[in-house]
Protein backbone atom coordinates (compact mmCIF):
# COMPACT_ATOMS: atom_id res chain seq x y z
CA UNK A 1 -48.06 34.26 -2.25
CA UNK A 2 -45.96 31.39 -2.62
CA UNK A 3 -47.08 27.93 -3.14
CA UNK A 4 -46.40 26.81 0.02
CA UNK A 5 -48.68 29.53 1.31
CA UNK A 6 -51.45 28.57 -1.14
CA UNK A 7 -51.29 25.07 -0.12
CA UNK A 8 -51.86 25.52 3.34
CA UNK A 9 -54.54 28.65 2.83
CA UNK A 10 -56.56 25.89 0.49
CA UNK A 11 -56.21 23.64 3.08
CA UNK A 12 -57.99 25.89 5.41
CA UNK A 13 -60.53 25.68 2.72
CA UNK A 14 -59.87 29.67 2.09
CA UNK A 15 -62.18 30.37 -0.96
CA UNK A 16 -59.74 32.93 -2.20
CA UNK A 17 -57.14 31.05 -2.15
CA UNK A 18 -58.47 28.15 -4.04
CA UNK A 19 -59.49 30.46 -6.80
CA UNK A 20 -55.72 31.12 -6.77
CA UNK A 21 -55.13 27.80 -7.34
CA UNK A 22 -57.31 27.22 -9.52
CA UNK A 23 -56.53 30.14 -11.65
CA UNK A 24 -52.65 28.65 -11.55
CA UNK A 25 -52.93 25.70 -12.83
CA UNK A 26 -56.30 25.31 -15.15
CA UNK A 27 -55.12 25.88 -17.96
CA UNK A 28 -52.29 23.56 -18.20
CA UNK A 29 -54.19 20.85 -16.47
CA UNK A 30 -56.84 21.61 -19.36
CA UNK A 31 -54.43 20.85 -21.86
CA UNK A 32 -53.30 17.81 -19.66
CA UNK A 33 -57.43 16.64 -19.71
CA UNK A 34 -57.54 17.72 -23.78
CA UNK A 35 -55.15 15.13 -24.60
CA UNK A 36 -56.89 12.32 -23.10
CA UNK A 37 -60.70 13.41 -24.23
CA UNK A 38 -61.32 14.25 -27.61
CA UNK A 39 -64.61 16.90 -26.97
CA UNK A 40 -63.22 19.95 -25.24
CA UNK A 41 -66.48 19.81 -23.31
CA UNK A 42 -65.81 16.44 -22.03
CA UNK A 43 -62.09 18.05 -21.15
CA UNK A 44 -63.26 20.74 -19.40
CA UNK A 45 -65.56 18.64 -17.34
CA UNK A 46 -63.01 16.32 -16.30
CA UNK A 47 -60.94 19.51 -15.27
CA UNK A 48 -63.63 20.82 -13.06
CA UNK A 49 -64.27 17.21 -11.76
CA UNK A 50 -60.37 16.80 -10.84
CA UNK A 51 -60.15 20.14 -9.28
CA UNK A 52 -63.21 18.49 -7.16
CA UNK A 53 -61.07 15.56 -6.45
CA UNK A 54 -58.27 17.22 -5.74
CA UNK A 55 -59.53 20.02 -3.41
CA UNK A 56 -61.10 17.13 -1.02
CA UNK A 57 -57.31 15.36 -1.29
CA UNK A 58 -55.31 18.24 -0.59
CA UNK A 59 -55.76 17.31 3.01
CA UNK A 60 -53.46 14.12 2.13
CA UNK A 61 -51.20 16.26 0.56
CA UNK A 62 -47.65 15.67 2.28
CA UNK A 63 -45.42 18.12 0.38
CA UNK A 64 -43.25 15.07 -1.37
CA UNK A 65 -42.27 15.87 -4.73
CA UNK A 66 -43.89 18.62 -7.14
CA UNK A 67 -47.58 20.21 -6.68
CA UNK A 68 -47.95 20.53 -9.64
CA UNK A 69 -47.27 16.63 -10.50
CA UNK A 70 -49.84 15.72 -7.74
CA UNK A 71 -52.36 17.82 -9.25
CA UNK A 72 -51.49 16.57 -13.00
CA UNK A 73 -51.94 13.23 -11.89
CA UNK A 74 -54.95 13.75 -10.37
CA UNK A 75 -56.12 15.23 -13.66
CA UNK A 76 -54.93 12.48 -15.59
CA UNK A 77 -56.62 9.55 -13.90
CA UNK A 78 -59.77 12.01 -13.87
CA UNK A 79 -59.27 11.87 -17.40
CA UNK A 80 -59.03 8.51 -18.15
CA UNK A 81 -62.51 8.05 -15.92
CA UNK A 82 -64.26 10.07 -18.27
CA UNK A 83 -62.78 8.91 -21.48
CA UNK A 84 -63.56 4.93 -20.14
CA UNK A 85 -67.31 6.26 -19.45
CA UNK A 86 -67.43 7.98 -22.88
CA UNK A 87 -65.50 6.35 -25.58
CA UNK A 88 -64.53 2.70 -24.47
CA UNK A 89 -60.76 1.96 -24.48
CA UNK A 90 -60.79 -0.25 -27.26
CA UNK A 91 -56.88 -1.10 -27.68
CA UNK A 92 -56.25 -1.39 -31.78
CA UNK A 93 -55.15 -3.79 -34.15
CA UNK A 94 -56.62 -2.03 -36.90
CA UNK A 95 -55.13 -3.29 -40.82
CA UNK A 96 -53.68 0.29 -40.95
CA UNK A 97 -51.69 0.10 -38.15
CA UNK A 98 -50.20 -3.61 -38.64
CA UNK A 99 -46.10 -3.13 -39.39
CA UNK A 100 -46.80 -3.95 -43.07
CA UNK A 101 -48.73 -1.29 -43.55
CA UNK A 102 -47.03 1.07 -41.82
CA UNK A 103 -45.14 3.74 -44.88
CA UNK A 104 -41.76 4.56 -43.66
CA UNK A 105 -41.47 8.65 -43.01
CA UNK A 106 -38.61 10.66 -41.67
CA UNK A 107 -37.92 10.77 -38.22
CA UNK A 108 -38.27 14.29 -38.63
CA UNK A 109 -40.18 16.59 -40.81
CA UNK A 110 -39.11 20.29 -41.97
CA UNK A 111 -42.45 21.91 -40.75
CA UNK A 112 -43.13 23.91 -37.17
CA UNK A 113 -46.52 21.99 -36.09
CA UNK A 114 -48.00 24.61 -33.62
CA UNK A 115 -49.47 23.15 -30.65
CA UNK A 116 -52.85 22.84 -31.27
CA UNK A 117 -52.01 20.78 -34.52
CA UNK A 118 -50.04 18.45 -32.23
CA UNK A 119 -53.11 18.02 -30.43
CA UNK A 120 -55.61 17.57 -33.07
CA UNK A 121 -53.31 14.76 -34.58
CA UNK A 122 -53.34 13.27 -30.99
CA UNK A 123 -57.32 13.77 -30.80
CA UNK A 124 -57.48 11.32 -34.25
CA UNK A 125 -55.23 8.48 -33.00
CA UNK A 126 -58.11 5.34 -31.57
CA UNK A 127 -58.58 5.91 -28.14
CA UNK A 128 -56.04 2.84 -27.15
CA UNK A 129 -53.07 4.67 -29.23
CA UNK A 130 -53.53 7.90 -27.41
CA UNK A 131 -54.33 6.97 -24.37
CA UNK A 132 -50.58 4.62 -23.89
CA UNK A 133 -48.53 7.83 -25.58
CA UNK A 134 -50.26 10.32 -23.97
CA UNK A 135 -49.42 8.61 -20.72
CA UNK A 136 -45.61 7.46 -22.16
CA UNK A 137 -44.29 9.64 -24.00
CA UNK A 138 -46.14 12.79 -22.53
CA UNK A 139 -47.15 12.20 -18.60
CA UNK A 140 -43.92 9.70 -18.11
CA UNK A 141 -45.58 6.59 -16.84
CA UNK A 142 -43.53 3.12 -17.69
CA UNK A 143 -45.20 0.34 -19.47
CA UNK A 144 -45.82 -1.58 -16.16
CA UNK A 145 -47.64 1.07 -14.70
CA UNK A 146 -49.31 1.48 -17.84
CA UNK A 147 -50.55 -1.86 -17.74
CA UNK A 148 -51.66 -1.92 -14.20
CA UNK A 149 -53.51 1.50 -15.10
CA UNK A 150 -55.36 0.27 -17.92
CA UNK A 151 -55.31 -3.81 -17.00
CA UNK A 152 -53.76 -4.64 -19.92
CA UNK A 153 -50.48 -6.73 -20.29
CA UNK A 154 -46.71 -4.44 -20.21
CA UNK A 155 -46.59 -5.74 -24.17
CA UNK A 156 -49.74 -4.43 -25.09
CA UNK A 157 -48.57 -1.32 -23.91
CA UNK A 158 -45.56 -1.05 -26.04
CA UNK A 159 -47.64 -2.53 -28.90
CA UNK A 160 -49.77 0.53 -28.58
CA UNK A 161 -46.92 3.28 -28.06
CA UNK A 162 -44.97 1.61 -31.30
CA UNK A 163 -47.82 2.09 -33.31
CA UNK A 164 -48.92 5.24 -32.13
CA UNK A 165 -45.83 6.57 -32.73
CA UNK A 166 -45.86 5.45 -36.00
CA UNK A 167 -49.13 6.29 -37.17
CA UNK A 168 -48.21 9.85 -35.70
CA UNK A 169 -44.97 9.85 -37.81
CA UNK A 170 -47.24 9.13 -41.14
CA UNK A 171 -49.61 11.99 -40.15
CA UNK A 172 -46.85 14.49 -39.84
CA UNK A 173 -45.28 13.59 -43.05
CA UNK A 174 -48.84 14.25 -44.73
CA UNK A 175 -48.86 17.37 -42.78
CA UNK A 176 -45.64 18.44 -43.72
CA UNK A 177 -46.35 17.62 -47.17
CA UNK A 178 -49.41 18.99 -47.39
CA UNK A 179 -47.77 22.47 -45.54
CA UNK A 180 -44.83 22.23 -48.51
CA UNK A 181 -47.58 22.22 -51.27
CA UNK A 182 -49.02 25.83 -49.93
């Protein structure tokens, strides 16, 4: 069945088909949800939430662009709902994270991170920090849609990806240090 076909069947509200669908694309709209929400509980509610959402949208559905970007945006703004209700958004200026502090580390490190590593790193950043590069560097949002997102100015959004990104940078150097000590 192609997509196309699936579309349409789901919105006939075909049961079958929306299993289809749902079988498709859970799990990489799970990982979409797990990098937002730090409980994999609290992910997988937000994925049965935005499948929720999106079956009672897929009327509105006009075919413009990719499926599968509709759906992950659904997702991701389902996500951010449930990370605002539980952990708030608190944007950080923590004393760790000021420039002064930050150590310099390679740009790149000589270890293979496998993807759930990548994602517990992301899991430990303040909500604030993950929430702008998960949304950057990973979902492709600007900084002014960022901020309009979030309501928070376009340079508090690059405040937060710079020192995300470099706060991940220091975490993968440990990592890859720690991973060259074994």
């Amino acid at each position: 069945m192609t997509e196309a076909d699936l579309i349409a069947a789901c919105q006939r509200g075909e049961p079958r088909a929306q299993r289809l669908l749902y079988e498709r694309l859970a799990g990489l709209m799970l990982t979409v949800c797990r990098r937002y929400l730090k409980r994999r509980e609290d992910a997988e509610e937000a994925l049965l939430l935005g499948f929720a959402q999106m079956f009672r949208a897929l009327p509105t559905y006009r075919g413009e662009g990719s499926f599968e970007g509709w759906v992950r945006r659904i997702m991701v703004n389902r996500a951010l709902m449930e990370l605002r209700r539980r952990e708030p958004l608190t944007l950080s200026f923590d004393d760790f994270a000021q420039p002064e502090n930050l150590a310099s580390t390679p740009a790149t490190a000589d270890i293979q991170l496998q993807a759930d590593d990548l994602l517990a790193l992301l899991a430990e950043l303040p909500a604030g920090y993950r929430t702008v590069f998960n949304l950057y560097a990973l979902e492709g949002y600007g900084h002014q849609e960022i901020a309009e997102l979030l309501g928070i100015s376009e340079g508090t959004s690059k405040s937060q990806l710079s020192k995300a990104r470099a706060l991940l940078q220091r975490r993968v150097g440990r990592a890859a240090a720690v991973a060259v000590g074994n």
